[in-house]
Protein backbone atom coordinates (compact mmCIF):
# COMPACT_ATOMS: atom_id res chain seq x y z
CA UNK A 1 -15.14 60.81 -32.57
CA UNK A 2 -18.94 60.87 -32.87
CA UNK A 3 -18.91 61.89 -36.52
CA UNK A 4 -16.25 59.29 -37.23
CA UNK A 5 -18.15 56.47 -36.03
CA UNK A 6 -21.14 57.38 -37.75
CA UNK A 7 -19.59 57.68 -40.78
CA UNK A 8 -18.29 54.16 -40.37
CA UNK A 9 -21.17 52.56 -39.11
CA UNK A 10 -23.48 54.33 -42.46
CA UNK A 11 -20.99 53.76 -45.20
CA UNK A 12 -19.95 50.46 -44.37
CA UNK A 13 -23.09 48.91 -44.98
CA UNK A 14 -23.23 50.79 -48.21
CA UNK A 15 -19.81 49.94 -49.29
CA UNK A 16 -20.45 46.21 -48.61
CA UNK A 17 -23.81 45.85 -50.46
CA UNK A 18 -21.80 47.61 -53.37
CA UNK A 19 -19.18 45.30 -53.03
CA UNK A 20 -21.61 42.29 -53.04
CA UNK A 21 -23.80 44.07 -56.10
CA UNK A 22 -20.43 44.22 -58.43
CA UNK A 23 -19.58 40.64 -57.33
CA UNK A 24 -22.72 39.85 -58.40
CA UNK A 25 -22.82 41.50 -61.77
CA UNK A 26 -19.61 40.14 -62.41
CA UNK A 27 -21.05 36.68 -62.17
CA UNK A 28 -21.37 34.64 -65.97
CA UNK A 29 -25.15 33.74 -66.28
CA UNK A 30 -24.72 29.40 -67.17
CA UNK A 31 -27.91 27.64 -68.43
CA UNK A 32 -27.86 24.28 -67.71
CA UNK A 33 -29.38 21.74 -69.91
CA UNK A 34 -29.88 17.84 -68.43
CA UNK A 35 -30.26 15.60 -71.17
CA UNK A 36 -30.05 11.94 -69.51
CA UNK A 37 -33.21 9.97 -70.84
CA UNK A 38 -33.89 8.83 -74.90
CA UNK A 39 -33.69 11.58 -77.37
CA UNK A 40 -37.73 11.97 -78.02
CA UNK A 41 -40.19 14.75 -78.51
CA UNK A 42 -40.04 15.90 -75.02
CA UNK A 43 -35.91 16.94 -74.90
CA UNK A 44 -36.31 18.64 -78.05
CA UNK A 45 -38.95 20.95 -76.35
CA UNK A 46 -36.76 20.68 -73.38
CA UNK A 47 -33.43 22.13 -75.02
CA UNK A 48 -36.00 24.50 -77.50
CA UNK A 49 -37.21 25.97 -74.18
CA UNK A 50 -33.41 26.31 -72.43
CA UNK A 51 -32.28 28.09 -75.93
CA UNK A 52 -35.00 30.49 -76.06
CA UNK A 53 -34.57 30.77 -72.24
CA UNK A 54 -30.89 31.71 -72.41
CA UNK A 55 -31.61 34.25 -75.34
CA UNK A 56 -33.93 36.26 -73.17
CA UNK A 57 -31.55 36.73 -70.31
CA UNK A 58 -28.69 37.15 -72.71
CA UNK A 59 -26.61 34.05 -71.02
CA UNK A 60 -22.99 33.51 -71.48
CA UNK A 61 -23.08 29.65 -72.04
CA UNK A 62 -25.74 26.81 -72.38
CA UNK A 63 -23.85 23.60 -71.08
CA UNK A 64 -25.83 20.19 -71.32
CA UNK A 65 -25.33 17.20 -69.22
CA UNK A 66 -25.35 14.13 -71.47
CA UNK A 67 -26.30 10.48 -70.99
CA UNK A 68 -28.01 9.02 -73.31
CA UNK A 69 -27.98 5.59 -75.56
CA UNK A 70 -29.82 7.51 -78.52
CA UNK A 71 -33.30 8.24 -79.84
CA UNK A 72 -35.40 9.50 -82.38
CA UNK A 73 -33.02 10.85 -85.54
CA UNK A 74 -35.71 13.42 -85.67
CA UNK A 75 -35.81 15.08 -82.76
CA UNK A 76 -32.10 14.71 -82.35
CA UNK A 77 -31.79 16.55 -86.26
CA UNK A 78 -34.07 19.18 -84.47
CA UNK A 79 -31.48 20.08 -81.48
CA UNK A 80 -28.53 19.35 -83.61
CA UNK A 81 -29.67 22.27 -86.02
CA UNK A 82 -30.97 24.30 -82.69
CA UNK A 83 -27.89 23.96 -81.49
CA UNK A 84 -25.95 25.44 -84.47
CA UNK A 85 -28.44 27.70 -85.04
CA UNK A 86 -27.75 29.32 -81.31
CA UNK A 87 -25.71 32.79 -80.68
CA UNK A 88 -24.90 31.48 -77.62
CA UNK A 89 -22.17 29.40 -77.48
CA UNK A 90 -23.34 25.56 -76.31
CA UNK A 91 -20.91 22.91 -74.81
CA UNK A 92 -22.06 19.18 -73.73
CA UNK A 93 -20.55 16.94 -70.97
CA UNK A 94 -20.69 13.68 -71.59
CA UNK A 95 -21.68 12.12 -68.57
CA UNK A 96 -21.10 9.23 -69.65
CA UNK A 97 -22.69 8.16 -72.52
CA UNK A 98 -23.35 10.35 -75.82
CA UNK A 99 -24.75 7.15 -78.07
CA UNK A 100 -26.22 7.43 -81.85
CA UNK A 101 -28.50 10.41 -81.61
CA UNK A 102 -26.32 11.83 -78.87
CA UNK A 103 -23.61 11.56 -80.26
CA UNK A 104 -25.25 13.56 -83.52
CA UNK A 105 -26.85 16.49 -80.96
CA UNK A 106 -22.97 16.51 -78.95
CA UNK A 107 -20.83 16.95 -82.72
CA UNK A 108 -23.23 20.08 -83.23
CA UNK A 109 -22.02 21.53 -79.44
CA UNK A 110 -18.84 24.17 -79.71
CA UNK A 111 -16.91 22.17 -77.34
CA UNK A 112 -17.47 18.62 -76.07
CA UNK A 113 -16.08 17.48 -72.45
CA UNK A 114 -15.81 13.59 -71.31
CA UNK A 115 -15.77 12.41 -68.09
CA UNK A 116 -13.24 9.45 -67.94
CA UNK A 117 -14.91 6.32 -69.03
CA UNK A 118 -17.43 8.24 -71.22
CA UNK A 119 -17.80 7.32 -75.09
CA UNK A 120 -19.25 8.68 -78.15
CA UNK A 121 -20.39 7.28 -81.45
CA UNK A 122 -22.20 4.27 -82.40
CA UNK A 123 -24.55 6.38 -84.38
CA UNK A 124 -25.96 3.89 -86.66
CA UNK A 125 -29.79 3.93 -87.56
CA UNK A 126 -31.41 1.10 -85.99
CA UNK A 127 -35.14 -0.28 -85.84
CA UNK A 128 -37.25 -1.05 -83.30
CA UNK A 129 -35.52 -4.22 -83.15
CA UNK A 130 -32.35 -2.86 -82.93
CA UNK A 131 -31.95 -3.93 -86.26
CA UNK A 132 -30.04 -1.52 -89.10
CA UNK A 133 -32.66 0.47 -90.82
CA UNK A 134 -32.19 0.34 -94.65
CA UNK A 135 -29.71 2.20 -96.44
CA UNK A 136 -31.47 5.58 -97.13
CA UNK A 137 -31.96 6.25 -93.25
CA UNK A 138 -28.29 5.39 -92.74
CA UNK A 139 -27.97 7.91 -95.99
CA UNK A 140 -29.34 10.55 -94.28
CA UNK A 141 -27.87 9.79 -91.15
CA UNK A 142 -24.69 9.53 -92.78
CA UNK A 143 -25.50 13.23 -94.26
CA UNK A 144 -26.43 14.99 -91.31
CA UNK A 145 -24.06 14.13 -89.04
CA UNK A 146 -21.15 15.23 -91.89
CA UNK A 147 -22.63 18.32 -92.26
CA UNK A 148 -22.75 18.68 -88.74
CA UNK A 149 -18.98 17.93 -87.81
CA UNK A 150 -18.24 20.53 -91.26
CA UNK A 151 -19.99 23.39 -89.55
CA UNK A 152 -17.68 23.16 -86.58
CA UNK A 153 -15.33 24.50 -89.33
CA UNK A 154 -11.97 24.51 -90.98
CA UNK A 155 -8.72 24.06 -88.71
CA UNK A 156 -6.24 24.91 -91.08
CA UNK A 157 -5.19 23.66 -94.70
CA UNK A 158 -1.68 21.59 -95.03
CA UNK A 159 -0.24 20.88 -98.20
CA UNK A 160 -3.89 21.44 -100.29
CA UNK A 161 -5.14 18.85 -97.72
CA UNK A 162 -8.04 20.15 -95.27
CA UNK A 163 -7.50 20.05 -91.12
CA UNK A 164 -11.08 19.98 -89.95
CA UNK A 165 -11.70 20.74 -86.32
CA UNK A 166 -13.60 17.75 -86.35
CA UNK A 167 -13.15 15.45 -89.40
CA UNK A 168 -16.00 14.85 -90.97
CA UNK A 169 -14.96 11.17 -92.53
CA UNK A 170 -15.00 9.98 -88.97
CA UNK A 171 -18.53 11.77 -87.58
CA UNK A 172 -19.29 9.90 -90.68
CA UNK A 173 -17.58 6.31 -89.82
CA UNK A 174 -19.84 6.68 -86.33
CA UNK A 175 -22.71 5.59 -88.51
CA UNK A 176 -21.49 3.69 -91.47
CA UNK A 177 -19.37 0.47 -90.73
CA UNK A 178 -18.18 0.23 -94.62
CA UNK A 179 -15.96 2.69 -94.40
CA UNK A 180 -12.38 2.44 -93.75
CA UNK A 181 -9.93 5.15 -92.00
CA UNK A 182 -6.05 4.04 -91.54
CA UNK A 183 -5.45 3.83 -88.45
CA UNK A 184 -8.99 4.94 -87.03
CA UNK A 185 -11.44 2.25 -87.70
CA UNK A 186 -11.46 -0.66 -90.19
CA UNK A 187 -14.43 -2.08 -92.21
CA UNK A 188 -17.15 -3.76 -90.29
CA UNK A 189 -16.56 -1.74 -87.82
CA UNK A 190 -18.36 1.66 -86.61
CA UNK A 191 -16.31 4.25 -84.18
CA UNK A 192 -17.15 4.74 -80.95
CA UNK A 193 -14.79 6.19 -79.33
CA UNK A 194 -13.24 6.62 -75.66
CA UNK A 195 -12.15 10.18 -73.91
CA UNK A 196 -8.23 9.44 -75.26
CA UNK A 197 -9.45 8.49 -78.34
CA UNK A 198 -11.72 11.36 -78.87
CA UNK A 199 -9.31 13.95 -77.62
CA UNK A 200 -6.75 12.53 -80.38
CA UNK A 201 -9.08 12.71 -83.18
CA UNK A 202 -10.62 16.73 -82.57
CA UNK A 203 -14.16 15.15 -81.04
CA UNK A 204 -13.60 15.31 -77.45
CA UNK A 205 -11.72 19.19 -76.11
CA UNK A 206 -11.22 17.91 -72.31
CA UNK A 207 -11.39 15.31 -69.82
CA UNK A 208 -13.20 16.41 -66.67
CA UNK A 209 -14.82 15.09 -63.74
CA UNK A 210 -17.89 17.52 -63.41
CA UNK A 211 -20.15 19.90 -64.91
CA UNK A 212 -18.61 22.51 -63.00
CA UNK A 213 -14.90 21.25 -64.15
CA UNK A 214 -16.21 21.53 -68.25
CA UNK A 215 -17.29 24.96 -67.24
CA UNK A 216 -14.09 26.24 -65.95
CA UNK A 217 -12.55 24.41 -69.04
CA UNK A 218 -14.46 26.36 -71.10
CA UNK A 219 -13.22 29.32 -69.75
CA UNK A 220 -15.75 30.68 -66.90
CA UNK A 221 -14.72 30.49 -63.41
CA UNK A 222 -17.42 32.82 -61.73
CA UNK A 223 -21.29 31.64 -62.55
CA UNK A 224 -24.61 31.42 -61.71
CA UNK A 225 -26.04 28.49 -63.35
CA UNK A 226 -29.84 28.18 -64.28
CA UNK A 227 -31.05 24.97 -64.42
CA UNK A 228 -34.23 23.94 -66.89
CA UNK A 229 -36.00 21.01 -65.80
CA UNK A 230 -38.75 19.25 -67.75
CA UNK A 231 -42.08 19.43 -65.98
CA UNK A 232 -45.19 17.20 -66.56
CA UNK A 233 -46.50 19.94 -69.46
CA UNK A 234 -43.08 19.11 -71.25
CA UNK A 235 -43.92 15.28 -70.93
CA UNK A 236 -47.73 15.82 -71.84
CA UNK A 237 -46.97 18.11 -74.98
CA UNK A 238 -43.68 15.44 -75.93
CA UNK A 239 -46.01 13.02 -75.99
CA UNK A 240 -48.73 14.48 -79.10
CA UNK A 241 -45.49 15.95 -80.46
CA UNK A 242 -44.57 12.28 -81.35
CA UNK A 243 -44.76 11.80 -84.87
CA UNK A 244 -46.35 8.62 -84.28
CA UNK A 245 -49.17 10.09 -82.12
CA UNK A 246 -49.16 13.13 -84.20
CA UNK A 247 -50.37 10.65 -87.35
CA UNK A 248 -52.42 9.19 -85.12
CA UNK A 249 -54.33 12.40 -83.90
CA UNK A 250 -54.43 13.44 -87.46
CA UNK A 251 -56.54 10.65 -88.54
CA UNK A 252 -58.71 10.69 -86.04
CA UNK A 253 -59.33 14.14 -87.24
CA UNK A 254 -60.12 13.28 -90.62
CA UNK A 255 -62.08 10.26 -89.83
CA UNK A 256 -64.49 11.98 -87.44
CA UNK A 257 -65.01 14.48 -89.68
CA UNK A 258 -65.96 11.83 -92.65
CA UNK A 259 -68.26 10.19 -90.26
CA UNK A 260 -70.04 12.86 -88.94
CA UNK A 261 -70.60 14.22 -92.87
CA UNK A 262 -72.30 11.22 -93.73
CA UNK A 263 -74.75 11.02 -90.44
CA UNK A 264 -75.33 15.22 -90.32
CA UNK A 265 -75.79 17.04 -86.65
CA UNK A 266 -73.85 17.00 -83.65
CA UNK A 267 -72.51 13.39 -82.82
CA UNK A 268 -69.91 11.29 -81.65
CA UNK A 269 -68.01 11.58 -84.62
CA UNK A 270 -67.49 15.29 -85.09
CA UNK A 271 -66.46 15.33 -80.70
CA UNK A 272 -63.50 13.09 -81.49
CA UNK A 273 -62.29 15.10 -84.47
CA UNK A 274 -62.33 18.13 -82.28
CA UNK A 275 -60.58 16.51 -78.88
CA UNK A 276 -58.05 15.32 -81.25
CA UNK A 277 -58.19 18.49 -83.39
CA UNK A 278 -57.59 20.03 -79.99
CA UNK A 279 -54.72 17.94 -78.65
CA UNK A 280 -52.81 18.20 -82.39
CA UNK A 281 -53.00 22.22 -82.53
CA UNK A 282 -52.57 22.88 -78.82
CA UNK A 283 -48.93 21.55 -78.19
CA UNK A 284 -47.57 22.92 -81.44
CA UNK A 285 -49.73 26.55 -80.49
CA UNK A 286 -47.75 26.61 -77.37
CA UNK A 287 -44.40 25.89 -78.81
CA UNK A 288 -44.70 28.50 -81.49
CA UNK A 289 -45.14 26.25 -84.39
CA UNK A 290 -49.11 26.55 -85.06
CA UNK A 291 -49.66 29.87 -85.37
CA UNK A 292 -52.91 31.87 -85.16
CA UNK A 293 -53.23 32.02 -88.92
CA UNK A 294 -52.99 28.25 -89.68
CA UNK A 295 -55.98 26.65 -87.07
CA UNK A 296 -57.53 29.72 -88.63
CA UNK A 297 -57.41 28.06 -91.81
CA UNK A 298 -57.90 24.96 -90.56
CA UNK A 299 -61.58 26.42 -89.13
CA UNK A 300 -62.05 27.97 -92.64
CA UNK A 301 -61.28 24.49 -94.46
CA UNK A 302 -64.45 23.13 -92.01
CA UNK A 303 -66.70 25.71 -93.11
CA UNK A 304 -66.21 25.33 -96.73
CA UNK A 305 -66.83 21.72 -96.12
CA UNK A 306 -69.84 22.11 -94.51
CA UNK A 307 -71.28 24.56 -97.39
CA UNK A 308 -70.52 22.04 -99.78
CA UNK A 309 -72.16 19.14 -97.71
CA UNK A 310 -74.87 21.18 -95.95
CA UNK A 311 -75.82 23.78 -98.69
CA UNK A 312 -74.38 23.49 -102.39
CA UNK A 313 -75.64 19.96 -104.54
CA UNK A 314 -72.55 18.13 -105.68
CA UNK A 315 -68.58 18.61 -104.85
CA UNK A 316 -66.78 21.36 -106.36
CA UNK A 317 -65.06 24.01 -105.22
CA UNK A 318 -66.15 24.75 -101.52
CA UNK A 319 -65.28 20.93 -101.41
CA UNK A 320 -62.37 21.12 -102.86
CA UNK A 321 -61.00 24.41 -101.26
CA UNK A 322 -62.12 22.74 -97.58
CA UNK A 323 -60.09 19.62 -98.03
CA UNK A 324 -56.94 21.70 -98.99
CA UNK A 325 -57.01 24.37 -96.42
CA UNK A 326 -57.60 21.70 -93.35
CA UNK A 327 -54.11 19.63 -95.29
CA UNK A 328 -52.47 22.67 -95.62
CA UNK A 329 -53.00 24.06 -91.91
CA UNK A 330 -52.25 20.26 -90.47
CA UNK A 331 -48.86 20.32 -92.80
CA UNK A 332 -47.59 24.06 -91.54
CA UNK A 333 -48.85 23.40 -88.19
CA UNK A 334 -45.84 21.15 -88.01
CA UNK A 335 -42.97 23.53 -89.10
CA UNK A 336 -41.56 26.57 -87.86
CA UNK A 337 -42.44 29.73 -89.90
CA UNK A 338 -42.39 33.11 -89.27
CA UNK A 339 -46.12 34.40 -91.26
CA UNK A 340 -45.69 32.45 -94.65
CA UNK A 341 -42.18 32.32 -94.50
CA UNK A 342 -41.14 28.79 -94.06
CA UNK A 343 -37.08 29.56 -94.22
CA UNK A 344 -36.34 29.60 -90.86
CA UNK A 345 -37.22 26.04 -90.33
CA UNK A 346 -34.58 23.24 -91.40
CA UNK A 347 -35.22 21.01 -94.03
CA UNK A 348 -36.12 17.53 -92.28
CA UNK A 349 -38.59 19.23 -90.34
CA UNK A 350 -40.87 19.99 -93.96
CA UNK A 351 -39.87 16.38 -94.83
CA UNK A 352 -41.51 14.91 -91.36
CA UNK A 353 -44.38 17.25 -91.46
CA UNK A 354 -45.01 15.46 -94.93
CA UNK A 355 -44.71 12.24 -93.73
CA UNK A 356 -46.92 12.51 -90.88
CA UNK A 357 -50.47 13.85 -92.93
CA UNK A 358 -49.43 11.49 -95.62
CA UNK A 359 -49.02 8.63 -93.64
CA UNK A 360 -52.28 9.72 -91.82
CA UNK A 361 -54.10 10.23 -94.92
CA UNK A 362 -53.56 7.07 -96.75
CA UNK A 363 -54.18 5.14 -93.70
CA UNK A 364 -57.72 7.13 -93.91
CA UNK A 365 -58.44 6.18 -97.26
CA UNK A 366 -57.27 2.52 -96.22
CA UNK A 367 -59.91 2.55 -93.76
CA UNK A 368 -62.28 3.53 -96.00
CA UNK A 369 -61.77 1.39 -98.59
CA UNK A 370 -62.01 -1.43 -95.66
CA UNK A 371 -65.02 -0.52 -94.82
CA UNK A 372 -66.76 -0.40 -98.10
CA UNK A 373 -68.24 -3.03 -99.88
CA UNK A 374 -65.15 -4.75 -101.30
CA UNK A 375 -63.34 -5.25 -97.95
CA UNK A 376 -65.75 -8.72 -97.54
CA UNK A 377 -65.32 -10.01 -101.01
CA UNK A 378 -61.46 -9.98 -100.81
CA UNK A 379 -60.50 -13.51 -101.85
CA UNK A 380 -58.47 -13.92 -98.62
CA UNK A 381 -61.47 -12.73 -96.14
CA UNK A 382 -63.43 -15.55 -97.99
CA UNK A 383 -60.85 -18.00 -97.76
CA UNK A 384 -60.69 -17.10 -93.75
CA UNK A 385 -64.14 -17.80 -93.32
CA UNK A 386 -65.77 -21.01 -92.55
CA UNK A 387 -69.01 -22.72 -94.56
CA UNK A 388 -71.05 -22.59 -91.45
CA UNK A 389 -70.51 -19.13 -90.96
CA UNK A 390 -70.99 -17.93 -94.84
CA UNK A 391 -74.06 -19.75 -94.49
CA UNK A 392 -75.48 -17.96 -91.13
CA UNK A 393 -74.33 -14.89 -93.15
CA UNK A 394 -76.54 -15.81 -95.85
CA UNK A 395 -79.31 -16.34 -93.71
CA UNK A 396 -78.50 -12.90 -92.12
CA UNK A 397 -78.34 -11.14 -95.41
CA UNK A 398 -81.99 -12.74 -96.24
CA UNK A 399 -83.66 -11.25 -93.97
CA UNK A 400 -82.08 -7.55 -93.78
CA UNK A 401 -82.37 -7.63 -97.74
CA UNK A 402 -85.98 -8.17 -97.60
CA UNK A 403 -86.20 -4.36 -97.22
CA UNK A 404 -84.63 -3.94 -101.11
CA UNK A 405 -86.86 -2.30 -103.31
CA UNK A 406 -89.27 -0.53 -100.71
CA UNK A 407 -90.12 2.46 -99.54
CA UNK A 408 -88.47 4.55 -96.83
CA UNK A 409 -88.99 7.90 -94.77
CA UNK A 410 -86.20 10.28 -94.79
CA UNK A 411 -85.59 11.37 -90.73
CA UNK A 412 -83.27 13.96 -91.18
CA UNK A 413 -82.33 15.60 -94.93
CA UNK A 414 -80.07 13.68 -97.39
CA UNK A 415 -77.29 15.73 -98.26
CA UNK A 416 -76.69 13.19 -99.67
CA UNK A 417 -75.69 11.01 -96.12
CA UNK A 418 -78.42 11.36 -93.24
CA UNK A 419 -81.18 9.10 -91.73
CA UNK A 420 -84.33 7.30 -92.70
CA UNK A 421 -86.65 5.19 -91.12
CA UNK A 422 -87.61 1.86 -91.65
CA UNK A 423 -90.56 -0.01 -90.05
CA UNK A 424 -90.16 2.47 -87.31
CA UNK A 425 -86.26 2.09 -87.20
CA UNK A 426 -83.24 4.38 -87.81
CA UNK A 427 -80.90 3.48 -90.56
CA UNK A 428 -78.15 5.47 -92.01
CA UNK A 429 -78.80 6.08 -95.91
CA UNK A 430 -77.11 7.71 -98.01
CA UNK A 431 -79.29 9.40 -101.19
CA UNK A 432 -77.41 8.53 -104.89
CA UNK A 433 -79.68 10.84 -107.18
CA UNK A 434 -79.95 14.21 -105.12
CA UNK A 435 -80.64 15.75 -102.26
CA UNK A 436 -83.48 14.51 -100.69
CA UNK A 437 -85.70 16.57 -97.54
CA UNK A 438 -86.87 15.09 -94.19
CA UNK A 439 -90.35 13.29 -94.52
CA UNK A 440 -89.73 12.53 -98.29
CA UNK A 441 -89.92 8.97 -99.54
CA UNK A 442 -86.66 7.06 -101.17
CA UNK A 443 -87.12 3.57 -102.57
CA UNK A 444 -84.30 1.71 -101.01
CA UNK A 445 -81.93 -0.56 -103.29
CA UNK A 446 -79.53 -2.06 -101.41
CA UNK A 447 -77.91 -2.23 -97.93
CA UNK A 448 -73.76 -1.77 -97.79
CA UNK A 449 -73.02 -2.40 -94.35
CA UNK A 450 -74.45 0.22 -91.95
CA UNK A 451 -75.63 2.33 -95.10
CA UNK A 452 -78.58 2.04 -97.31
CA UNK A 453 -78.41 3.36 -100.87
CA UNK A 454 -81.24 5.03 -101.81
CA UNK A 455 -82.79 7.06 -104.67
CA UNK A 456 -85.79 10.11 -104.65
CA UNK A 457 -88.79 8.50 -106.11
């Protein structure tokens, strides 16, 4: 009797944390995904983050929870091509809105779920404005989202005609209003579509009332779901991921650097390059897209520039070199490559890199050109300005121009940019016929703003 009860009070402990272990390991591993603000910067990290996530633990299902009016079409091209990109299968609820960009990012999902009153489509490009973009934004749209609702797949071919599990005429109808399906939509008109409607026409596998519900539709009744929330990094690093900001950042970069070349040593200039420098490489570092290589490069670019400034007469190739490696490292600092191989990445994201430093960089060279000496003999800045004031500006001009044709002190070298001194006064000067050292004397010839031109004597 002893013996029996021992046995029953030592196994059946065991037996029921065995019981509870297999239970346990029986369970589907669900990462949940909550998409329900504009598509932007910060959900692309956010669903980058749940896919990698999901790999790692070797999940059965991603399922995102959708509501959303739309977005950037560049971070929703980004999850769209995530998304098909993903072993893992991926299914969206819409919950209840799945609008422009959304509706792009839920076409790429295996299965899409509706709760009732939900709708998708409406996935024309607008402005700011709300306004239609122009017709090559709606052309790519228009591309995109076709070759999205293609890679879902053939259904089956009838009579030479092709059954897509999702026809791609009417992913494409969601953005263009011209075109006209019998019986779908008719011109003037683009599709958005209701759960009914969806179901009918392949975009919509389910009506449910949940999460949980499109889960079990799918096929998985016992789960443990894992859900990734956005934290304030996420928001912080979405922010200098915007493209916007991103061009922004990058000519700060540039112009700092500019500045600080022609007034040499440590100054305000070259602190904002490297804060923004900082803030540009740092988001993109941590999201795997900067690697360790490319800020290298971007370092190495500096150098060379400073040997040409600093040490070598003229601009050649240290110049040269400098200003291509720091373009170079800004450009691949933007797309997803594994080493030097840039295949991995899809196609947009080389085309927004591109954008980005060239917006950046002719806004630079606008800049400059602003600030040289044309900017104040534009005919429009002298229409703008009044007699009165043209004449204090004359007056002005007299007596800074008295200092034309005399002799200055360098302060620090001329390289050619650097610092003189005039009647015990720091100038900026920049040197046209050399280098010039500290304590040598330049005849001055004419003031351009903040920056004498001056020549060795």
């Amino acid at each position: 009797m002893k013996k029996r009860s021992f046995l029953v009070y030592f196994l059946l402990p065991i037996i029921l944390f065995l019981s509870f272990e297999s239970q346990a390991q029986n369970l589907k591993k669900v990462v949940v995904v909550p998409i329900r603000e504009e598509i932007a910067p910060s959900a692309t990290r956010l669903v980058a983050k749940a896919l990698h996530y999901a790999r790692e633990i070797k999940a059965d299902l991603v399922a995102i929870d959708m509501d959303t009016y739309g977005g950037l079409v560049t971070d929703a091209d980004s999850i769209r091509f995530a998304i098909l990109s993903s072993p893992i299968p991926v299914i969206v609820f819409i919950n209840p809105n799945a609008a422009s960009a959304g509706a792009l990012i839920s076409i790429a999902c295996d299965k899409i779920y509706m709760k009732q009153g939900a709708n998708i489509g409406a996935a024309t490009v607008v402005n700011q404005n709300g306004e239609a973009a122009p017709d090559k934004f709606q052309s790519y749209m228009r591309g995109i989202i076709r070759a999205t609702a293609e890679a879902k797949g053939i259904d089956t071919i009838l009579n030479g005609d092709t059954i897509w599990v999702r026809n791609p005429k009417i992913a494409e109808a969601m953005v263009d209003q011209d075109i006209e399906i019998d019986g779908v939509t008719e011109k003037g008109k683009v599709i958005t579509l209701t759960p009914q409607e969806a179901i009918k026409l392949g975009f919509c596998d389910g009506i449910v009332g949940n999460l949980d519900e499109a889960i079990n539709a799918y096929g998985i009744i016992k789960y443990e779901t894992i859900v990734i929330q956005k934290n304030m990094i996420d928001v912080i690093f979405g922010f200098f991921k915007n493209p916007a900001v991103s061009g922004i950042l990058v000519l700060l970069i540039l112009g700092g650097i500019y500045y600080e070349l022609q007034s040499p040593g440590l100054g305000f200039p070259i602190v904002v390059s490297i804060v923004a420098a900082f803030l540009y490489f740092v988001p993109n570092f941590i999201d795997g897209l900067a690697a360790n290589w490319e800020i290298l490069l971007f370092i190495l670019g500096l150098i060379l520039l400073g040997i040409e400034i600093f040490a070598i007469p003229g601009f050649g190739i240290f110049g040269v070199s400098g200003i291509v490696l720091v373009l170079f490292s800004l450009v691949s600092s933007l797309i997803a490559n594994d080493g030097f191989d840039f295949t991995i990445q899809n196609s947009s994201q080389i085309r927004i890199a591109f954008q980005i430093i060239t917006f950046s960089v002719l806004a630079f060279l606008t800049l400059i050109i602003l600030a040289s000496q044309g900017f104040h003999k534009l005919a429009f800045i002298k229409k703008a300005s009044l007699e009165a004031t043209l004449e204090k500006n004359s007056q002005k001009n007299t007596v800074v121009n008295k200092f034309e044709n005399t002799i200055a002190i360098c302060f620090t070298d001329l390289k050619p940019y650097g610092k003189i001194i005039i009647e015990d006064k720091i100038y900026n000067a920049m040197c046209i016929n050399g280098y010039a050292s500290k304590g040598d004397q330049v005849l001055l010839l004419r003031k351009e703003f903040d920056n004498w031109h001056c020549r060795i004597i």
